[in-house]
PDB file of N, CA and C in Angstrom:
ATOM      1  N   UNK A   1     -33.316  43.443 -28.376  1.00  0.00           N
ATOM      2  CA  UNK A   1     -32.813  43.915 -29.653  1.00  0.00           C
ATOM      3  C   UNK A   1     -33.946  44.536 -30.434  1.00  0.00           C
ATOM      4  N   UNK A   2     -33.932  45.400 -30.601  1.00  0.00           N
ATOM      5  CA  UNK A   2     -34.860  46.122 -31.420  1.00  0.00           C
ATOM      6  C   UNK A   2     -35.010  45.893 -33.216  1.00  0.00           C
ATOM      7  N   UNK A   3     -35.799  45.630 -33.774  1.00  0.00           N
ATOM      8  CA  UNK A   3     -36.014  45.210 -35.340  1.00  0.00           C
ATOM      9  C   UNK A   3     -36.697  45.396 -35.893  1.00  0.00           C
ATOM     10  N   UNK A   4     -36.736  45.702 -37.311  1.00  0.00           N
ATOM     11  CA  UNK A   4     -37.755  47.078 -38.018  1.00  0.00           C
ATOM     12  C   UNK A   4     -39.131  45.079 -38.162  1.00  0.00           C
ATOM     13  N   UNK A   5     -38.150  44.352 -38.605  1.00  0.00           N
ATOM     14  CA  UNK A   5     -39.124  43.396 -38.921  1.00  0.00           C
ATOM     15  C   UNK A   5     -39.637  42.096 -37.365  1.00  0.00           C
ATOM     16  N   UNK A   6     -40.767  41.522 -37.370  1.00  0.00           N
ATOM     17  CA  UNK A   6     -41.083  40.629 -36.810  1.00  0.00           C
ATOM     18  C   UNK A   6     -40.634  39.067 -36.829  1.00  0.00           C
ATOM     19  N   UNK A   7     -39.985  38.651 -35.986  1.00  0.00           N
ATOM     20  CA  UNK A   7     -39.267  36.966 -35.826  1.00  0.00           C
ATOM     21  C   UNK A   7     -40.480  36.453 -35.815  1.00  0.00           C
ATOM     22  N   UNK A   8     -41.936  36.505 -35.914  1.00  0.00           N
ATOM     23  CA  UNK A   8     -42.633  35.885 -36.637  1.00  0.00           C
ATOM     24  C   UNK A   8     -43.281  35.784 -37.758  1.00  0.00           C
ATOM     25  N   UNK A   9     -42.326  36.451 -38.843  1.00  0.00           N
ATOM     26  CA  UNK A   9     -41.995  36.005 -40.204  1.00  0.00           C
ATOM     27  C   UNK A   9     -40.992  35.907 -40.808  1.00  0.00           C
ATOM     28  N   UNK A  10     -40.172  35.714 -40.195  1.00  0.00           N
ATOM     29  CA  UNK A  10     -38.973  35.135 -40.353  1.00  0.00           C
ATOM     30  C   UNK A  10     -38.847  34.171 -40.612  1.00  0.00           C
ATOM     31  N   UNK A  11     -37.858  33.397 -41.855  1.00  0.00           N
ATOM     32  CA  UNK A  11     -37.661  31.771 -42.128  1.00  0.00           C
ATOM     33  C   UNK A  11     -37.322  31.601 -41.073  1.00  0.00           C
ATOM     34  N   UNK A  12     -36.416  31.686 -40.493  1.00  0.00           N
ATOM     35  CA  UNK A  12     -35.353  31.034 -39.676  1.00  0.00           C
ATOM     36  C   UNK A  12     -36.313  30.670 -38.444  1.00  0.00           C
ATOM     37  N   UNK A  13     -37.507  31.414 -38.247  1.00  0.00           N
ATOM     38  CA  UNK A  13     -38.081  31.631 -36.933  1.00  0.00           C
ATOM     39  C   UNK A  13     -39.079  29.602 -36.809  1.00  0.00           C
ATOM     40  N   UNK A  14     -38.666  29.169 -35.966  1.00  0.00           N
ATOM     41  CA  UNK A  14     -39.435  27.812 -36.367  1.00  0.00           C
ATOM     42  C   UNK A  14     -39.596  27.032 -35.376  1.00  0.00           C
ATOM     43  N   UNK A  15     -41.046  26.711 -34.829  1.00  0.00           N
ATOM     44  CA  UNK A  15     -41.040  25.422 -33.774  1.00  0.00           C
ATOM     45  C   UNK A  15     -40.219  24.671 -33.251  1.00  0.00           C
ATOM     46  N   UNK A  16     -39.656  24.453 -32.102  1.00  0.00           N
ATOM     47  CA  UNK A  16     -38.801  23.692 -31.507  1.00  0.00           C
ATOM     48  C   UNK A  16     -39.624  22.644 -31.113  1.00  0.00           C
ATOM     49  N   UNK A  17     -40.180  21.263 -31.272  1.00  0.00           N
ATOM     50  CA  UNK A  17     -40.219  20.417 -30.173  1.00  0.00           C
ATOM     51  C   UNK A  17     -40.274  19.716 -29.116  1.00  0.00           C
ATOM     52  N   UNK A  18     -38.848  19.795 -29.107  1.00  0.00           N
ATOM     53  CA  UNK A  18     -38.141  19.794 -27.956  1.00  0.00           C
ATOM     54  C   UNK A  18     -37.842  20.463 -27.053  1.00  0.00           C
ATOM     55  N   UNK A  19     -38.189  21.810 -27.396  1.00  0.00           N
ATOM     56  CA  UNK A  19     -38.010  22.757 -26.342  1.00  0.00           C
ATOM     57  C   UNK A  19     -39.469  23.399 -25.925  1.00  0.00           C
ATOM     58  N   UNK A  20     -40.512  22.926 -26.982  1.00  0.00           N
ATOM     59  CA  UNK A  20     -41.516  23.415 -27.191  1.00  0.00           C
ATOM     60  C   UNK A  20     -41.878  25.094 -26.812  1.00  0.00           C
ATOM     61  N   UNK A  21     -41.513  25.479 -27.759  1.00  0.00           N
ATOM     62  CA  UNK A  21     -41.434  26.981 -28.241  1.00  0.00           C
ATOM     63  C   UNK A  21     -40.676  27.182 -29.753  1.00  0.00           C
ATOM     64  N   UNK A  22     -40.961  28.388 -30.233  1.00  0.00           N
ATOM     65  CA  UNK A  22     -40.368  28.791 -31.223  1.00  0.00           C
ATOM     66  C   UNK A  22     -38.870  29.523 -31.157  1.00  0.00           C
ATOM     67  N   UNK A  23     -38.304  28.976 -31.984  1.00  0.00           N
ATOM     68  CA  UNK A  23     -36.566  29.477 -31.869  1.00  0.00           C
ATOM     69  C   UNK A  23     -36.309  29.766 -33.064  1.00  0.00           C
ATOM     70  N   UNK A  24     -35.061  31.178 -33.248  1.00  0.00           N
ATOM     71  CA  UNK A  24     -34.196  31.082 -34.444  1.00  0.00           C
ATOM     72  C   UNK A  24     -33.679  30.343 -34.715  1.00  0.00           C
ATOM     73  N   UNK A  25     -33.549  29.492 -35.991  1.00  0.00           N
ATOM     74  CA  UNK A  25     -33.089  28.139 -36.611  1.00  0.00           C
ATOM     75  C   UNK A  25     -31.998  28.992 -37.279  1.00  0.00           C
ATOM     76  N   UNK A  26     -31.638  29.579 -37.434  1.00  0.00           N
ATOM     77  CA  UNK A  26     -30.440  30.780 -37.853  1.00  0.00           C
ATOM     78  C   UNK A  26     -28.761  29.839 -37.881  1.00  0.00           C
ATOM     79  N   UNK A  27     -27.870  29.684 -38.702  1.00  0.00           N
ATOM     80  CA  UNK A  27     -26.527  28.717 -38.447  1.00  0.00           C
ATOM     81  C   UNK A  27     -25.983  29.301 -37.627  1.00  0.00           C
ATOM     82  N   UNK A  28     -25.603  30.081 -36.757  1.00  0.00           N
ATOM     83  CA  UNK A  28     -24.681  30.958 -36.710  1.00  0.00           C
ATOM     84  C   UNK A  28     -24.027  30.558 -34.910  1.00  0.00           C
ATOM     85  N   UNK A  29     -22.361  30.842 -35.239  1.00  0.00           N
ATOM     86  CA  UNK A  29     -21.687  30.004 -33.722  1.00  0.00           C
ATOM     87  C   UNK A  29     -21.810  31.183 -32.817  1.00  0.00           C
ATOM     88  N   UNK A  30     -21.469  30.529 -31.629  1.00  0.00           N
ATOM     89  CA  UNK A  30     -21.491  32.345 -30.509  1.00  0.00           C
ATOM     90  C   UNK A  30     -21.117  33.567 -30.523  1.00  0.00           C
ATOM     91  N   UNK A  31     -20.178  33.760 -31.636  1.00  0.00           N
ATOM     92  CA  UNK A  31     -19.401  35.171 -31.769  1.00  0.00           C
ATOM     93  C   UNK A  31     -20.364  35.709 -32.325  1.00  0.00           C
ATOM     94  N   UNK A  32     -20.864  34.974 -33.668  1.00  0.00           N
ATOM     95  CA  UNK A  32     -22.314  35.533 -33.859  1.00  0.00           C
ATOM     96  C   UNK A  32     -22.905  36.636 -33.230  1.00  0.00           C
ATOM     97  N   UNK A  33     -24.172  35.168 -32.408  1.00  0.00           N
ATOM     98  CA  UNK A  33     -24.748  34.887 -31.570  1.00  0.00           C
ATOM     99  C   UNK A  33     -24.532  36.349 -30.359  1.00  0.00           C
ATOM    100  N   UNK A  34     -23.332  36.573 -30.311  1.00  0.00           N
ATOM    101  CA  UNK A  34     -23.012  37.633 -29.359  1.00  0.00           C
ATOM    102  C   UNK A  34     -22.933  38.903 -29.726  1.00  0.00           C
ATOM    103  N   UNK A  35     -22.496  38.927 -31.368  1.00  0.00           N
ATOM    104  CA  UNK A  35     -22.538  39.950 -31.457  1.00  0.00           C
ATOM    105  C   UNK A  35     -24.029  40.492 -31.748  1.00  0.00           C
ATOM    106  N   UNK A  36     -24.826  39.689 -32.521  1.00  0.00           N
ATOM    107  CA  UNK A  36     -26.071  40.074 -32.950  1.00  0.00           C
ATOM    108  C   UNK A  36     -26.861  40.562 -31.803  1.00  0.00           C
ATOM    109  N   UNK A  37     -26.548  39.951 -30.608  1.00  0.00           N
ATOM    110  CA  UNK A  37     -27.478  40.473 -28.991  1.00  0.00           C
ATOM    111  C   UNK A  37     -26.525  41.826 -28.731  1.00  0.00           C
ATOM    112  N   UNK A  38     -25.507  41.824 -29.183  1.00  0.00           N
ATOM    113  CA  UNK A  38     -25.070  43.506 -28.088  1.00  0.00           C
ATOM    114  C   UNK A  38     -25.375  44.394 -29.821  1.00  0.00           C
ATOM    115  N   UNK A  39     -25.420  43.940 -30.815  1.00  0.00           N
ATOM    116  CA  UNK A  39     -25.387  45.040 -31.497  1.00  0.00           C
ATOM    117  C   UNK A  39     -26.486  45.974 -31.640  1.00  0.00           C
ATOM    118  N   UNK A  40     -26.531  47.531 -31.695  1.00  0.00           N
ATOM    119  CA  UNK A  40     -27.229  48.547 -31.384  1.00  0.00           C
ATOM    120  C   UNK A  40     -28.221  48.266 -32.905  1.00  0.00           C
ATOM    121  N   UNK A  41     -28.459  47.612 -34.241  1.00  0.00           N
ATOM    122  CA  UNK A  41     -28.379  47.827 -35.095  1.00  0.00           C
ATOM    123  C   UNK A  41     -30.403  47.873 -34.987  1.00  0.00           C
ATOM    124  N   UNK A  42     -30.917  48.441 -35.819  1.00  0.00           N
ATOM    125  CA  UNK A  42     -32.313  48.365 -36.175  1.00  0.00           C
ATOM    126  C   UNK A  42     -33.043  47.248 -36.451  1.00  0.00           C
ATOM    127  N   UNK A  43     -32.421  46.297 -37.048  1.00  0.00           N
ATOM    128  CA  UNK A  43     -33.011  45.232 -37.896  1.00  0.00           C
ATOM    129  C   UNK A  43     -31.771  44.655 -37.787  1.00  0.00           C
ATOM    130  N   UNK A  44     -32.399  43.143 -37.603  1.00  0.00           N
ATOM    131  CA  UNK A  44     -31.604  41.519 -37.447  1.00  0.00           C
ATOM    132  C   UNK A  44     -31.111  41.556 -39.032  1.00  0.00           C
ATOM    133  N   UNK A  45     -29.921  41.453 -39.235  1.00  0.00           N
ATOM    134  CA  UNK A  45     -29.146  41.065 -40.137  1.00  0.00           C
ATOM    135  C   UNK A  45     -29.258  39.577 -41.254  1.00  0.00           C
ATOM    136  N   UNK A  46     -29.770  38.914 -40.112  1.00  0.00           N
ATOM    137  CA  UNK A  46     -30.162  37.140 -40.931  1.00  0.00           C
ATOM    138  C   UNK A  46     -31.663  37.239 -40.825  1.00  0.00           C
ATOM    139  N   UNK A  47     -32.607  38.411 -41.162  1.00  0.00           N
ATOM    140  CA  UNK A  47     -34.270  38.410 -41.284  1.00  0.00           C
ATOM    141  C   UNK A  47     -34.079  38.283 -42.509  1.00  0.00           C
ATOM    142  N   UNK A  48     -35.109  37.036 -42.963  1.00  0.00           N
ATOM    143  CA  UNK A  48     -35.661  36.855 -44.235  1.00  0.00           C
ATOM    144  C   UNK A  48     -36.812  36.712 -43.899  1.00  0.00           C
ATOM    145  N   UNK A  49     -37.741  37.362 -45.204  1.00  0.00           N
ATOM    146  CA  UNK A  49     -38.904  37.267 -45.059  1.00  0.00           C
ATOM    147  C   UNK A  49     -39.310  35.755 -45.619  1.00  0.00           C
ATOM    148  N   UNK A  50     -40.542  34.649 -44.603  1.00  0.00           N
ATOM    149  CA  UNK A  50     -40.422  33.478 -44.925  1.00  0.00           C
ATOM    150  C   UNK A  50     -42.178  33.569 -45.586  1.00  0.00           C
ATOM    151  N   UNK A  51     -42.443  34.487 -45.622  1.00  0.00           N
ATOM    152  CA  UNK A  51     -43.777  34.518 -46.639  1.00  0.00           C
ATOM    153  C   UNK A  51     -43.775  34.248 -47.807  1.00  0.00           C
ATOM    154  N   UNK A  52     -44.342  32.956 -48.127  1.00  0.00           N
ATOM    155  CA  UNK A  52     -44.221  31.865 -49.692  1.00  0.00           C
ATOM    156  C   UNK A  52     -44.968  33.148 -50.615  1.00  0.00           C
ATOM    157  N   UNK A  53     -46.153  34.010 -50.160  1.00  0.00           N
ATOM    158  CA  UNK A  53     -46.634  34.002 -51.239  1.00  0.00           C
ATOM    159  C   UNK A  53     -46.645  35.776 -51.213  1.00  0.00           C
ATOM    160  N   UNK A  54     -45.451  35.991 -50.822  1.00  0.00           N
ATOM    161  CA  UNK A  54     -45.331  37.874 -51.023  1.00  0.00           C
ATOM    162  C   UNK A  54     -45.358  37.807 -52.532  1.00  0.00           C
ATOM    163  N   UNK A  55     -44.714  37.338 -52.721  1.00  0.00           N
ATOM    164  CA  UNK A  55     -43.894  37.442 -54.362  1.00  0.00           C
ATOM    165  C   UNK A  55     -45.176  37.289 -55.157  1.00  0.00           C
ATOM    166  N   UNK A  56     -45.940  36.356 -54.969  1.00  0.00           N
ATOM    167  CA  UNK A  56     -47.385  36.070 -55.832  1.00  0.00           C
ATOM    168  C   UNK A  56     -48.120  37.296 -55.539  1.00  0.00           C
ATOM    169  N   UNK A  57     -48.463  37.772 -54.222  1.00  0.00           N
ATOM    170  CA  UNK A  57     -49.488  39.201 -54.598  1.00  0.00           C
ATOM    171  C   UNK A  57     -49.123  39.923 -54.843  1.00  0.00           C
ATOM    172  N   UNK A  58     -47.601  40.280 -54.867  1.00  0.00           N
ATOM    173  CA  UNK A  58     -47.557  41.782 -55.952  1.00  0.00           C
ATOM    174  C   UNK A  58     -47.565  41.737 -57.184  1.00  0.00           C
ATOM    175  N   UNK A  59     -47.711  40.331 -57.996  1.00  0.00           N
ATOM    176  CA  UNK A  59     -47.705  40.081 -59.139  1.00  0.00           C
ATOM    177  C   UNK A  59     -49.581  40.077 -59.655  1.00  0.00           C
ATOM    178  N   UNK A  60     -50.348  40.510 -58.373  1.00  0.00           N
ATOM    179  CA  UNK A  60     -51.706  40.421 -58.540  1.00  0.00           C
ATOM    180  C   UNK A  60     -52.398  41.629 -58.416  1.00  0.00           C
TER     181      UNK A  60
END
């Protein structure tokens, strides 16, 4: 899937454990899940940027 932004700054993007690797922590059930993998789109739809302190340096 191609995406203007990086899944490693992504909230959702987060250590597994248990699987030991990083996974989308994202809610979302398989229809989702399915559509988000076949869709042609530029950028992941559930990317949030999980950088605490964007908001503080443009205020600097």
């Amino acid at each position: 899937m191609k995406s203007d932004h990086s899944c490693a700054s992504c909230l959702y993007y987060v250590y597994d454990e248990d699987y030991e690797e990083y996974i989308c922590d994202m809610n979302m059930d398989e229809d989702d899940y399915v559509r988000l993998m076949s869709n042609s789109r530029e950028a992941c739809p559930y990317y949030r940027n999980g950088d605490e302190y964007r908001v503080v340096r443009k205020q600097m």
